[in-house]
N, C-alpha and C. Protein backbone atom coordinates (compact mmCIF):
# COMPACT_ATOMS: atom_id res chain seq x y z
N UNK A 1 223.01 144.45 223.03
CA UNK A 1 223.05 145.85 222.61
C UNK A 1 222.22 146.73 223.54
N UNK A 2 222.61 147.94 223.68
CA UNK A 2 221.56 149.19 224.54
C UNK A 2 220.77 149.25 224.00
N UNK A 3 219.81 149.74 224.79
CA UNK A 3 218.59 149.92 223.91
C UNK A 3 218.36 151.26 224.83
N UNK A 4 217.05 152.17 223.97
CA UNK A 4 216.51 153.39 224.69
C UNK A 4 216.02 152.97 226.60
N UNK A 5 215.69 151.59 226.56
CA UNK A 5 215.17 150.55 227.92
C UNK A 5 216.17 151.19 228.87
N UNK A 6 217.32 151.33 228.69
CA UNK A 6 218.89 151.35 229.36
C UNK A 6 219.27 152.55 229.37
N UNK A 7 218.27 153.74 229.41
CA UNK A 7 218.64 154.86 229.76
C UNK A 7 219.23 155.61 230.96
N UNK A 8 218.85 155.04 232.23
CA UNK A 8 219.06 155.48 233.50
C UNK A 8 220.23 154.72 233.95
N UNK A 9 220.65 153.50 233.19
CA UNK A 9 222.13 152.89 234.00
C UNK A 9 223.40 153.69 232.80
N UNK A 10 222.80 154.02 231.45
CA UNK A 10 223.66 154.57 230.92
C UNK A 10 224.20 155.98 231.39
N UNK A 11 223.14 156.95 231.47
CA UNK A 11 223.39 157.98 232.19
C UNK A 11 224.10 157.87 233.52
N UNK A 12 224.07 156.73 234.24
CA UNK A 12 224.48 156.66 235.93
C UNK A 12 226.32 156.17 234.81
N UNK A 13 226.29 155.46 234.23
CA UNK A 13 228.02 155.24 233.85
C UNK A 13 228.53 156.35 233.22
N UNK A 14 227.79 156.93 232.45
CA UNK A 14 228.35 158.28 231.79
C UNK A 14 229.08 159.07 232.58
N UNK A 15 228.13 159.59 233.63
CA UNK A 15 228.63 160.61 234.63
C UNK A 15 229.44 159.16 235.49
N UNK A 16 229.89 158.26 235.91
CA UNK A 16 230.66 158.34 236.55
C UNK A 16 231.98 158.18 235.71
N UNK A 17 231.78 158.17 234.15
CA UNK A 17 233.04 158.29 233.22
C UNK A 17 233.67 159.45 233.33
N UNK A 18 232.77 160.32 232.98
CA UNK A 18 232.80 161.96 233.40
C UNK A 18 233.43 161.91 234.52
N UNK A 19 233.01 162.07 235.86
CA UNK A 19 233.40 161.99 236.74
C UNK A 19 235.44 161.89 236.84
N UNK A 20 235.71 160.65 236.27
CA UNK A 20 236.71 160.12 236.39
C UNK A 20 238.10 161.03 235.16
N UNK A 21 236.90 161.73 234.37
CA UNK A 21 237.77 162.32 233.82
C UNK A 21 238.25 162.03 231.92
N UNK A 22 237.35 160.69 232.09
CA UNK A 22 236.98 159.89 230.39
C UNK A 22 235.85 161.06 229.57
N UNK A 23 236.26 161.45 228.53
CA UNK A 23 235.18 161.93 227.91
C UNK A 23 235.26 160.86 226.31
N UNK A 24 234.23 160.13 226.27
CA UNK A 24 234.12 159.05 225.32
C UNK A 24 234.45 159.50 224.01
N UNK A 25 233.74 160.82 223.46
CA UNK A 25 233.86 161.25 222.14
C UNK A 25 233.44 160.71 221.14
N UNK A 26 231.92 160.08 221.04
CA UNK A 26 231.63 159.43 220.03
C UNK A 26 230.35 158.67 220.75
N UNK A 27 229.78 158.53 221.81
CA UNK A 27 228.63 157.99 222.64
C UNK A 27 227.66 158.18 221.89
N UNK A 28 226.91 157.03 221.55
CA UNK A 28 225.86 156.47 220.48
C UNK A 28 225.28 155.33 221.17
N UNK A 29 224.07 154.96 221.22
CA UNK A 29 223.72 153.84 221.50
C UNK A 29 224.73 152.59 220.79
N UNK A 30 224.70 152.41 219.64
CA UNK A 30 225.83 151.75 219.23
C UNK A 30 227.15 151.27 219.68
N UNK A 31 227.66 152.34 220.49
CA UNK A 31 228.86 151.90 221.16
C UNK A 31 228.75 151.51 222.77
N UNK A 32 227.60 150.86 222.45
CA UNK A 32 227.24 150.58 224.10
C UNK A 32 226.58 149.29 224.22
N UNK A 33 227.02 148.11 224.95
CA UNK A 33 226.33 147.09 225.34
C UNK A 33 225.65 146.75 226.75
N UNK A 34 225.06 146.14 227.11
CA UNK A 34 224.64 145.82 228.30
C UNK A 34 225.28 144.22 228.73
N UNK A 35 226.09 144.00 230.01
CA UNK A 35 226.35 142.95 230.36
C UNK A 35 225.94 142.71 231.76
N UNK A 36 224.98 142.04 232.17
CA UNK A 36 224.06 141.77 233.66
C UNK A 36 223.85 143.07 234.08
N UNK A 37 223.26 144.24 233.63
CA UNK A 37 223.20 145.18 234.11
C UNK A 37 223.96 146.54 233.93
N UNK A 38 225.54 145.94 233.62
CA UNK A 38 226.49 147.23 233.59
C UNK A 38 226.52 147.10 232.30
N UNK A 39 227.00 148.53 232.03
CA UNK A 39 227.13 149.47 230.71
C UNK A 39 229.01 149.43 230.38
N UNK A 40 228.51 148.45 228.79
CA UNK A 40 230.09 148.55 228.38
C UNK A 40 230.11 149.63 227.51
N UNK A 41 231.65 150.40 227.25
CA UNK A 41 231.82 151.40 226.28
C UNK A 41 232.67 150.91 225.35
N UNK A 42 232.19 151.04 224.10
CA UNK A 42 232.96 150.56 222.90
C UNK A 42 233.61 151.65 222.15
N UNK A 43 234.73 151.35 221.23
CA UNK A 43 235.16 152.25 220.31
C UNK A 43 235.13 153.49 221.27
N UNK A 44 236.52 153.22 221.58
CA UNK A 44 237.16 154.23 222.36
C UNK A 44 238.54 155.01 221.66
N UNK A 45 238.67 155.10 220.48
CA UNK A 45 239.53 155.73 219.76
C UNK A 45 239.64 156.78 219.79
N UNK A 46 238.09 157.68 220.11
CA UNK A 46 237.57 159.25 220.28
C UNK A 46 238.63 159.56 221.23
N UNK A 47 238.45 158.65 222.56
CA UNK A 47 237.79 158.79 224.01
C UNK A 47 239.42 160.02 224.37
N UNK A 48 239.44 160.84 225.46
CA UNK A 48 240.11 161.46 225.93
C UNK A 48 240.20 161.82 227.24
N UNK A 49 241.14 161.65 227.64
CA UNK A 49 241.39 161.52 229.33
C UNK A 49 241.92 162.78 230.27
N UNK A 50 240.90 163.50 230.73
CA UNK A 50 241.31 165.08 231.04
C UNK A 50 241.51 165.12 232.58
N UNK A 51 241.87 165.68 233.31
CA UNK A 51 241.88 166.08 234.39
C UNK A 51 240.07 166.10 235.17
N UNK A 52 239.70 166.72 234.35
CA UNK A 52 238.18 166.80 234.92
C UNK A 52 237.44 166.92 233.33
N UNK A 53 235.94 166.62 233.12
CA UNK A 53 235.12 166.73 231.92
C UNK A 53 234.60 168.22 232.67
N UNK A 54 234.95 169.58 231.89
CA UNK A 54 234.04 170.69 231.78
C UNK A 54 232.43 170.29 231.47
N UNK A 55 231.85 171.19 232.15
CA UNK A 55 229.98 170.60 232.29
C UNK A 55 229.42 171.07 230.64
N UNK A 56 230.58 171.78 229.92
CA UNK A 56 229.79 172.09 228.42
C UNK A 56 230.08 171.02 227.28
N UNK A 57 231.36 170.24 227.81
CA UNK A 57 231.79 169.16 227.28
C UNK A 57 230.34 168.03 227.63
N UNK A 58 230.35 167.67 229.15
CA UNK A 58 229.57 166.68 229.20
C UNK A 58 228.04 166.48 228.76
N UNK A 59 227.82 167.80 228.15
CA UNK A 59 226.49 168.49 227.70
C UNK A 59 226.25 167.79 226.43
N UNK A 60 227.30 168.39 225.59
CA UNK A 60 228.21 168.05 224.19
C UNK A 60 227.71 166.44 224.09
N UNK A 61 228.75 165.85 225.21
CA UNK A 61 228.57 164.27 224.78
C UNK A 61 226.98 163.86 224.85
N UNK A 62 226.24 164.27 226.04
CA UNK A 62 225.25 163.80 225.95
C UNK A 62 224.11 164.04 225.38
N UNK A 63 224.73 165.00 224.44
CA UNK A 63 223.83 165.66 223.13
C UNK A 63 223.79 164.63 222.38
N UNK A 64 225.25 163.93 222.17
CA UNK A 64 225.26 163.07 220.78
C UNK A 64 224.47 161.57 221.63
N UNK A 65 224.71 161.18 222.53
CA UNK A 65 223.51 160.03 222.96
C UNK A 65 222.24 160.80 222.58
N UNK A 66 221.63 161.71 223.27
CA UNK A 66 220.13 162.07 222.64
C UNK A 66 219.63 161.59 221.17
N UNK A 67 220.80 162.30 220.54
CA UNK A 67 220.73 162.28 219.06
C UNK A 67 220.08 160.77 218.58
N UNK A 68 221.23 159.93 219.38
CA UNK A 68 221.04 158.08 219.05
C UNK A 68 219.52 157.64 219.51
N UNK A 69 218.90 158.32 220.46
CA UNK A 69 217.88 157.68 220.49
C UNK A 69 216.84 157.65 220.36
N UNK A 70 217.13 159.06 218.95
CA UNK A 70 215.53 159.29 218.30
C UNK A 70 214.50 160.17 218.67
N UNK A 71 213.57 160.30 218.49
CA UNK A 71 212.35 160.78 219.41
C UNK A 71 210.96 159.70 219.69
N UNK A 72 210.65 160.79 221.27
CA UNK A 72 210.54 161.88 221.53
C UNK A 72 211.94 162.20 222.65
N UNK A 73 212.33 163.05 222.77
CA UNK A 73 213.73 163.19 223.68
C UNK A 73 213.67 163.44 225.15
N UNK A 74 213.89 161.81 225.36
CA UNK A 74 213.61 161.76 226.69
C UNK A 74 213.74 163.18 227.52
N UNK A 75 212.69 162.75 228.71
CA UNK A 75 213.13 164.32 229.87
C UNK A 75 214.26 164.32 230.58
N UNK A 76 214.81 163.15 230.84
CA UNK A 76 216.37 163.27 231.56
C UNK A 76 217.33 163.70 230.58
N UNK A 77 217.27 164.08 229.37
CA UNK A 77 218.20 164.91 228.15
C UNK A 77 217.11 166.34 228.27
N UNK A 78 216.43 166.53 228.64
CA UNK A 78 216.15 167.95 228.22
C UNK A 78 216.75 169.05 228.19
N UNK A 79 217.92 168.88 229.01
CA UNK A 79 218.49 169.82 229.07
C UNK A 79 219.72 169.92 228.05
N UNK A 80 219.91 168.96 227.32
CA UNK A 80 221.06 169.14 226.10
C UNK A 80 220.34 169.15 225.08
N UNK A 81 219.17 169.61 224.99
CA UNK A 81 218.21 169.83 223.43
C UNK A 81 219.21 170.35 222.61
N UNK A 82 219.61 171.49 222.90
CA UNK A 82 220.69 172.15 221.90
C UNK A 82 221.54 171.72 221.13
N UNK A 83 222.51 170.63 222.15
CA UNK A 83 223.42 169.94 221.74
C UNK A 83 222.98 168.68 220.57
N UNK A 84 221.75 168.37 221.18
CA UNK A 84 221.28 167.19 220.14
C UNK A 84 221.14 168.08 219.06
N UNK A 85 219.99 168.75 218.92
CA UNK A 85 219.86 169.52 217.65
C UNK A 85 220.95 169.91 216.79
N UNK A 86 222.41 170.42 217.50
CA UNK A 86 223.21 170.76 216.16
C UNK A 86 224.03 169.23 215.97
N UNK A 87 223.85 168.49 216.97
CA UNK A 87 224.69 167.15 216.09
C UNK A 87 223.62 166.37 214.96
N UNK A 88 222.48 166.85 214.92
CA UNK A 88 221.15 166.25 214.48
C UNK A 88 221.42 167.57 212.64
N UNK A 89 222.00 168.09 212.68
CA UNK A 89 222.23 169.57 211.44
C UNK A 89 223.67 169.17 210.92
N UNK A 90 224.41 168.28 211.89
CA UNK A 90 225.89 167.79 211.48
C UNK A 90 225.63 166.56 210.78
N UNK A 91 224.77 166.26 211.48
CA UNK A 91 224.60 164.50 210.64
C UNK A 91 223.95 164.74 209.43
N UNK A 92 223.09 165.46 208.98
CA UNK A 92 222.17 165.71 208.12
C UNK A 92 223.13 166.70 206.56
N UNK A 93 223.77 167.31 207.45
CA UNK A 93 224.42 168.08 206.45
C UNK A 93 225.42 166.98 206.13
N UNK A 94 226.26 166.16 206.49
CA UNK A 94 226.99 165.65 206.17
C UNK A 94 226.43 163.94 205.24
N UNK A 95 225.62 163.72 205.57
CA UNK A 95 224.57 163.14 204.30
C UNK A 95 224.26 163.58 203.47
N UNK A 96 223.82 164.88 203.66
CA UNK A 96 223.23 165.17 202.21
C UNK A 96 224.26 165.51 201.18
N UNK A 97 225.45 166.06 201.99
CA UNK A 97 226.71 166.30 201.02
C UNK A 97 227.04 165.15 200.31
N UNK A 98 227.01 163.90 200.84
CA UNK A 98 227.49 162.67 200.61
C UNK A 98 226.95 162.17 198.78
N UNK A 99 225.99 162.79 198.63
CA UNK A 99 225.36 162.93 197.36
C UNK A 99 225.99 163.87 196.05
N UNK A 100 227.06 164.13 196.81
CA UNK A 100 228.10 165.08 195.67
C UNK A 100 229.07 164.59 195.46
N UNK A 101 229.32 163.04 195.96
CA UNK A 101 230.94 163.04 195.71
C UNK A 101 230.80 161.45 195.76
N UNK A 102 232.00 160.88 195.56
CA UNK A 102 231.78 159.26 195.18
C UNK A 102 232.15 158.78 196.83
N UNK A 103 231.07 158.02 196.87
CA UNK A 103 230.92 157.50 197.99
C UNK A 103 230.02 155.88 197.99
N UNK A 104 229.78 155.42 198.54
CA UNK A 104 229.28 154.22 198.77
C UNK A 104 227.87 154.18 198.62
N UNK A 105 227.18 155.01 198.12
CA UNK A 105 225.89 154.88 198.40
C UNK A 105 225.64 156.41 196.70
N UNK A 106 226.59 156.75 196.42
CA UNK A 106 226.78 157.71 195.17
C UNK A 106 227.81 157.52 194.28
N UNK A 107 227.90 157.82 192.95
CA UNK A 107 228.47 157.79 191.84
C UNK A 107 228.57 158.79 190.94
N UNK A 108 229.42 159.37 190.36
CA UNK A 108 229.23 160.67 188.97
C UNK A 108 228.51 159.80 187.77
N UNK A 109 227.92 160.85 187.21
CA UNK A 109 227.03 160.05 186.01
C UNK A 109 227.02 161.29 184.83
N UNK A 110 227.39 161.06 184.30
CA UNK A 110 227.26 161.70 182.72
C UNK A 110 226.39 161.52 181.48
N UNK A 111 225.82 162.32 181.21
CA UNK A 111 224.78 162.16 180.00
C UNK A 111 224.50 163.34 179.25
N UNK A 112 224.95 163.27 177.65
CA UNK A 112 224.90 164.19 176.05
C UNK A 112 225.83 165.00 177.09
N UNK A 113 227.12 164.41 177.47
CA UNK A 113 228.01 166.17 177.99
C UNK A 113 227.59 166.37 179.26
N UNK A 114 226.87 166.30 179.70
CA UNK A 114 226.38 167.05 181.11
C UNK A 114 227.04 165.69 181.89
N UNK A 115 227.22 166.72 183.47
CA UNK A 115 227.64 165.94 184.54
C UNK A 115 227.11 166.22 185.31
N UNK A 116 226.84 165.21 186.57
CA UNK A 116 226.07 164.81 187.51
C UNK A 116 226.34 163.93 188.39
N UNK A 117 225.45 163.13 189.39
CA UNK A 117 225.62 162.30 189.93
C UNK A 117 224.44 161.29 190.21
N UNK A 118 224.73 159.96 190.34
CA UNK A 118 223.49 159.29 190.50
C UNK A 118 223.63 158.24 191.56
N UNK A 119 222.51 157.69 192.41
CA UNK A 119 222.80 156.65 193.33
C UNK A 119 222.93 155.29 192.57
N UNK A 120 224.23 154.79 193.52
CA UNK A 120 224.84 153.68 192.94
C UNK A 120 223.87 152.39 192.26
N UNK A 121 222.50 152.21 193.57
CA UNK A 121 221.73 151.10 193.22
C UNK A 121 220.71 151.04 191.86
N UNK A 122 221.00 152.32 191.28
CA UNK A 122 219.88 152.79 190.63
C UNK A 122 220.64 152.50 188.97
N UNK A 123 219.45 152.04 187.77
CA UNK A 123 220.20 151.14 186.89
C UNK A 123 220.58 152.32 186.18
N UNK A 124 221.77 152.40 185.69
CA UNK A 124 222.71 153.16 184.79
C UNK A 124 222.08 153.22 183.92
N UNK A 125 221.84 151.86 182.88
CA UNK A 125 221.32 151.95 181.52
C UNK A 125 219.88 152.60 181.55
N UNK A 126 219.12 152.35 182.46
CA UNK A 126 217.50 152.45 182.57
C UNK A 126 217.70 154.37 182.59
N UNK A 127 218.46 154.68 183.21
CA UNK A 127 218.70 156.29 183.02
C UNK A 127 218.92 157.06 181.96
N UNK A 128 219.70 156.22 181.83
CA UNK A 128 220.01 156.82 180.25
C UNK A 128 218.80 157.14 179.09
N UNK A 129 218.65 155.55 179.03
CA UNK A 129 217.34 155.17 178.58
C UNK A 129 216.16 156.58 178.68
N UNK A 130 215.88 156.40 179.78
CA UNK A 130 214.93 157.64 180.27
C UNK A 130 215.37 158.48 179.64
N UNK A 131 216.40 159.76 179.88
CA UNK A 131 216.84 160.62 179.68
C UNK A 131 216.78 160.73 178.02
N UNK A 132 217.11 159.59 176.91
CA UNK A 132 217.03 159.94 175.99
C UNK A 132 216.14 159.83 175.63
N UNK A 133 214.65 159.41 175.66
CA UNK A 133 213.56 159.17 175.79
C UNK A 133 212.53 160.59 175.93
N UNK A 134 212.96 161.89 176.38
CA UNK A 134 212.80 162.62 176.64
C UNK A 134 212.12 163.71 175.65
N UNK A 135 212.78 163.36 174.28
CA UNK A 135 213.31 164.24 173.07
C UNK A 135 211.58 164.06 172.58
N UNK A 136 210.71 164.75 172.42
CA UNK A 136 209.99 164.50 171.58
C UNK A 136 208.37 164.24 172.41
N UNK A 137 208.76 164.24 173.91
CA UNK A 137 208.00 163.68 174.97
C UNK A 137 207.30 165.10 175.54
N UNK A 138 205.74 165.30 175.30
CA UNK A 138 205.23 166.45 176.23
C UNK A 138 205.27 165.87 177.74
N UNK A 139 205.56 167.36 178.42
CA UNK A 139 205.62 167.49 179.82
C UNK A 139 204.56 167.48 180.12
N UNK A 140 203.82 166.53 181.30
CA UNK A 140 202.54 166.61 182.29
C UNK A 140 202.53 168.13 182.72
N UNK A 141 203.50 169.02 183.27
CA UNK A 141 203.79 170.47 183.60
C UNK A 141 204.32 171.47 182.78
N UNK A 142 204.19 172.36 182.64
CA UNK A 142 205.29 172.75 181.64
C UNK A 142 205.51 174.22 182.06
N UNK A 143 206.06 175.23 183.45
CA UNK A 143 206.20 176.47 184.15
C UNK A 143 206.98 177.00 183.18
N UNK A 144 207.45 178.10 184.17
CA UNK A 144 208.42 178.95 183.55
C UNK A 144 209.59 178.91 183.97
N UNK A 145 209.99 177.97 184.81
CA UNK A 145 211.09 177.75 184.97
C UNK A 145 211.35 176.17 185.22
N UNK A 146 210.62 175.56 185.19
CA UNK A 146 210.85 173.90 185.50
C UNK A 146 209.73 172.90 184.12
N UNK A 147 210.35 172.23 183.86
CA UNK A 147 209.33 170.75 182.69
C UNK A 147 209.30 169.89 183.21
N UNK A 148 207.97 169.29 183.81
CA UNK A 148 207.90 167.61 184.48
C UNK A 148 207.51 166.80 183.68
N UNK A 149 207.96 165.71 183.24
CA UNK A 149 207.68 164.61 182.62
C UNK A 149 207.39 163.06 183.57
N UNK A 150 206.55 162.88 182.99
CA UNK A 150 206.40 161.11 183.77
C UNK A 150 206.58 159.85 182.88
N UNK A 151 207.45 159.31 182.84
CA UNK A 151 207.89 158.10 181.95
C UNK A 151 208.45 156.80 183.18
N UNK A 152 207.84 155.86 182.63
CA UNK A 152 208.37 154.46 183.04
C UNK A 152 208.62 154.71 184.81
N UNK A 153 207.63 154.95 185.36
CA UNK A 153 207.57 154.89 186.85
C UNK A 153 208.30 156.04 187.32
N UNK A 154 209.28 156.92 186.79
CA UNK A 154 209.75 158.08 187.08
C UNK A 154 209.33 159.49 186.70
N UNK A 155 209.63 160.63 187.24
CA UNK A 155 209.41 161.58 187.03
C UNK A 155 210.90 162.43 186.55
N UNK A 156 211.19 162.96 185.67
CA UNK A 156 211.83 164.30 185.50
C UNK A 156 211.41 165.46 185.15
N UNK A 157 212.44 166.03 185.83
CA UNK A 157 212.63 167.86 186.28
C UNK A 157 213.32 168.38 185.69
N UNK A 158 212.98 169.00 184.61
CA UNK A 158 214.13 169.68 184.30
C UNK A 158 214.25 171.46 184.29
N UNK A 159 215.25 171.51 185.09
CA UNK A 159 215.41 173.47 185.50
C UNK A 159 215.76 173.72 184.05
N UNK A 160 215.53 175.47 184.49
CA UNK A 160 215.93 176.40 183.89
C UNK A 160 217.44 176.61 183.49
N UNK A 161 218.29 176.24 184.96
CA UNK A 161 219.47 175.90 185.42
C UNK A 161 220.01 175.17 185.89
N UNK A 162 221.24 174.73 185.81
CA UNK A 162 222.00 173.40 186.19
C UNK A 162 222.11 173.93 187.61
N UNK A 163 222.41 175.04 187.98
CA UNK A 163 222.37 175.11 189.70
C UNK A 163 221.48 174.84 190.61
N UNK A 164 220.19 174.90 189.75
CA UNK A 164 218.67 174.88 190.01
C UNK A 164 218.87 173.04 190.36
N UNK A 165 218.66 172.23 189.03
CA UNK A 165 219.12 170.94 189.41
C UNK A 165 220.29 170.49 190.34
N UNK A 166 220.77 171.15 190.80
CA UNK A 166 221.90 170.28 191.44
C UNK A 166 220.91 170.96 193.34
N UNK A 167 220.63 171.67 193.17
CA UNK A 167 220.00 172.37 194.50
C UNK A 167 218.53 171.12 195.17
N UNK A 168 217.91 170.86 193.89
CA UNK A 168 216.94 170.14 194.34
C UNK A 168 217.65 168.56 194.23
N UNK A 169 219.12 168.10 193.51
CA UNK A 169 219.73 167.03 194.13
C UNK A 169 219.96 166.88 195.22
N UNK A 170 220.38 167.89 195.71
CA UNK A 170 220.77 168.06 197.73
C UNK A 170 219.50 168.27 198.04
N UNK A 171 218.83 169.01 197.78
CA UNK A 171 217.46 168.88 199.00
C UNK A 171 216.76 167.26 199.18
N UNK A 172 216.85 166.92 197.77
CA UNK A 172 216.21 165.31 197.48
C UNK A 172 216.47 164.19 198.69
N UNK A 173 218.26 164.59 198.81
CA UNK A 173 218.70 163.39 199.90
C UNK A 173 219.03 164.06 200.54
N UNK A 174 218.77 165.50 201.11
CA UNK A 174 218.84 165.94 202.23
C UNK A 174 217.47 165.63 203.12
N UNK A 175 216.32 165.57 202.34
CA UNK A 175 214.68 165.12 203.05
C UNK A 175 214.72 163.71 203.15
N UNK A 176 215.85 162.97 202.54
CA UNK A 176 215.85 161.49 203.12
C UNK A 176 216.74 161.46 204.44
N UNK A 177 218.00 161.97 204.19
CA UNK A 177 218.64 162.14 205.30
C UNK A 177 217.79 162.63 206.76
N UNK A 178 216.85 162.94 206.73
CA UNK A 178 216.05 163.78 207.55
C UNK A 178 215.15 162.49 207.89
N UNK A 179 214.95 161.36 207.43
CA UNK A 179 213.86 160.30 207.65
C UNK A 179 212.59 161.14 207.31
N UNK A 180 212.22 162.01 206.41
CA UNK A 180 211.05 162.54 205.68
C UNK A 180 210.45 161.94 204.16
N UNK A 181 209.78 160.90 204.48
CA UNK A 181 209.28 160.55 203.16
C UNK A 181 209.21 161.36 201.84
N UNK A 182 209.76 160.87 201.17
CA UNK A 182 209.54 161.99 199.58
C UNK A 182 209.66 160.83 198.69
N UNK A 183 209.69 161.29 198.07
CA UNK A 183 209.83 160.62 196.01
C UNK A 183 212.21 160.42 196.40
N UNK A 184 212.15 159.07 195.83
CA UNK A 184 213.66 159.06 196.07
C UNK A 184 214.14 159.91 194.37
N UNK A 185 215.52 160.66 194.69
CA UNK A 185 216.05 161.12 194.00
C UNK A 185 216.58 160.07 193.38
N UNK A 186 216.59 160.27 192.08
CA UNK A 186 217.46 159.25 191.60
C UNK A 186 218.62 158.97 190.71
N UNK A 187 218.90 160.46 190.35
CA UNK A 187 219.67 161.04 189.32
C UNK A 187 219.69 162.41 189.29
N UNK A 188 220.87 163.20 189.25
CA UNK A 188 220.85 164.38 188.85
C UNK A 188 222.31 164.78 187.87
N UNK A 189 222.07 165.50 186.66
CA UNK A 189 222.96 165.35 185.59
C UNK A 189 222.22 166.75 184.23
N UNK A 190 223.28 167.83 184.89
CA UNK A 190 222.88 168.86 184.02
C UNK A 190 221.48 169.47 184.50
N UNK A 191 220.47 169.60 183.77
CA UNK A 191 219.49 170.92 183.97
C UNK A 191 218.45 169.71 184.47
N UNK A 192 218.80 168.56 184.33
CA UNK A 192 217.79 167.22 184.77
C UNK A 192 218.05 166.37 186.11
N UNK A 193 216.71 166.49 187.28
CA UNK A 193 216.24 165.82 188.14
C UNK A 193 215.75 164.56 188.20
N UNK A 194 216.13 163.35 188.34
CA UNK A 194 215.58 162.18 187.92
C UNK A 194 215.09 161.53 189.43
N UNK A 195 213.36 161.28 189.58
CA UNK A 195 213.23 160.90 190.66
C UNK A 195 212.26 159.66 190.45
N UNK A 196 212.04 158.81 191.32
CA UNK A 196 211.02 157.83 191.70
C UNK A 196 209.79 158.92 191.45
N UNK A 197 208.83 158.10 190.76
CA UNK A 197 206.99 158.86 190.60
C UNK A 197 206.90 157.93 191.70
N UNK A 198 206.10 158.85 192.54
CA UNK A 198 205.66 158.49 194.18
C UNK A 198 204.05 158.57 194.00
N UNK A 199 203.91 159.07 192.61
CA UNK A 199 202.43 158.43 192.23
C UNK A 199 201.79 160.28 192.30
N UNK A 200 200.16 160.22 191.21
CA UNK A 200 199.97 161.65 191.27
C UNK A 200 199.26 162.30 192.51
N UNK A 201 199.15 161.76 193.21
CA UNK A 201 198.31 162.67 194.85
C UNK A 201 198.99 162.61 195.50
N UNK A 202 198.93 163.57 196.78
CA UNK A 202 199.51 163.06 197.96
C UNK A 202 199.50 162.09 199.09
N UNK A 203 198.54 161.46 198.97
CA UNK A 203 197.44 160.42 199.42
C UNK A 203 198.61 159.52 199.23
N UNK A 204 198.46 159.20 197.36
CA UNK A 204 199.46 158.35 197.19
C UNK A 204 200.74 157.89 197.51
């Protein structure tokens, strides 16, 4: 596999792909191996074969390699910062959406009527559980627009508004999507936020 190590022979095959008129459409460390030195290209389904690669195209592609290899961004990409950055707002937005709809890693979840959604790994019954558990339970917080409760290793939130909850569902796994440590979301369903207690300090 490539590694970030294999930066300078990848860049030397890129441009002579470019060159030739290949624009890969999908260049990730991932789709790249190393064999004695040379750079193979994988998953070429993207790939498109032009007369010449325009220099905003080859910018483009080598935005989305930047993207693959993390930070800090190398100085031989400095000059496609841009490009990394909005494929780095594409990837992110398109994760965090991923939390609205049934997908492999999300599920709809329903509870007393209300609808929502919850991550798949996370126990159905134990939610519930929680959630009805609720009735009768003082809030550690109690604002004017939000009630925090702490039960059984979790925390819930519950808004004012169901738009309110569904807003801090997307931000929840939009700050994971981001590789930003937080409290994992773990449920959201009606005016209620269901997250991992990440413990009471920040320390913690």
């Amino acid at each position: 596999p490539a590694t970030r190590s294999d930066l300078a022979a990848i860049l030397a095959a890129t441009a002579d792909a470019h060159d030739r008129g290949l624009l890969h459409g999908d260049l990730h460390l991932g789709n790249l191996l190393v064999d004695r030195g040379r750079i193979v290209f994988l998953d070429l389904q993207r790939a498109r074969f032009l007369p010449w690669v325009p220099a905003a195209l080859r910018r483009w592609e080598l935005g989305y390699l930047a993207y693959s290899l993390g930070e800090p961004l190398p100085a031989e990409l400095a000059g496609v910062r841009f490009w990394r950055d909005r494929r780095a707002q594409t990837h992110w937005r398109s994760r965090s959406r991923s939390c609205l709809a049934e997908s492999g890693g999300f599920t709809a979840f329903e509870f007393a009527g209300q609808k929502g959604f919850r991550r798949r790994d996370s126990d159905e019954a134990r939610l519930r559980s929680l959630l009805a558990s609720l009735e009768g339970q003082a809030p550690f917080k109690d604002a004017a627009k939000t009630r925090l409760f702490r039960l059984d290793a979790s925390v819930v939130k519950q808004h004012a508004r169901e738009r309110d909850a569904r807003a801090a569902w997307l931000g929840g796994n939009g700050l994971e999507a981001r590789g930003i440590s937080t409290a994992t979301a773990l449920a959201w369903v009606g005016r209620s936020l269901v997250m991992e207690d990440a413990g009471p300090t920040l320390d913690a």
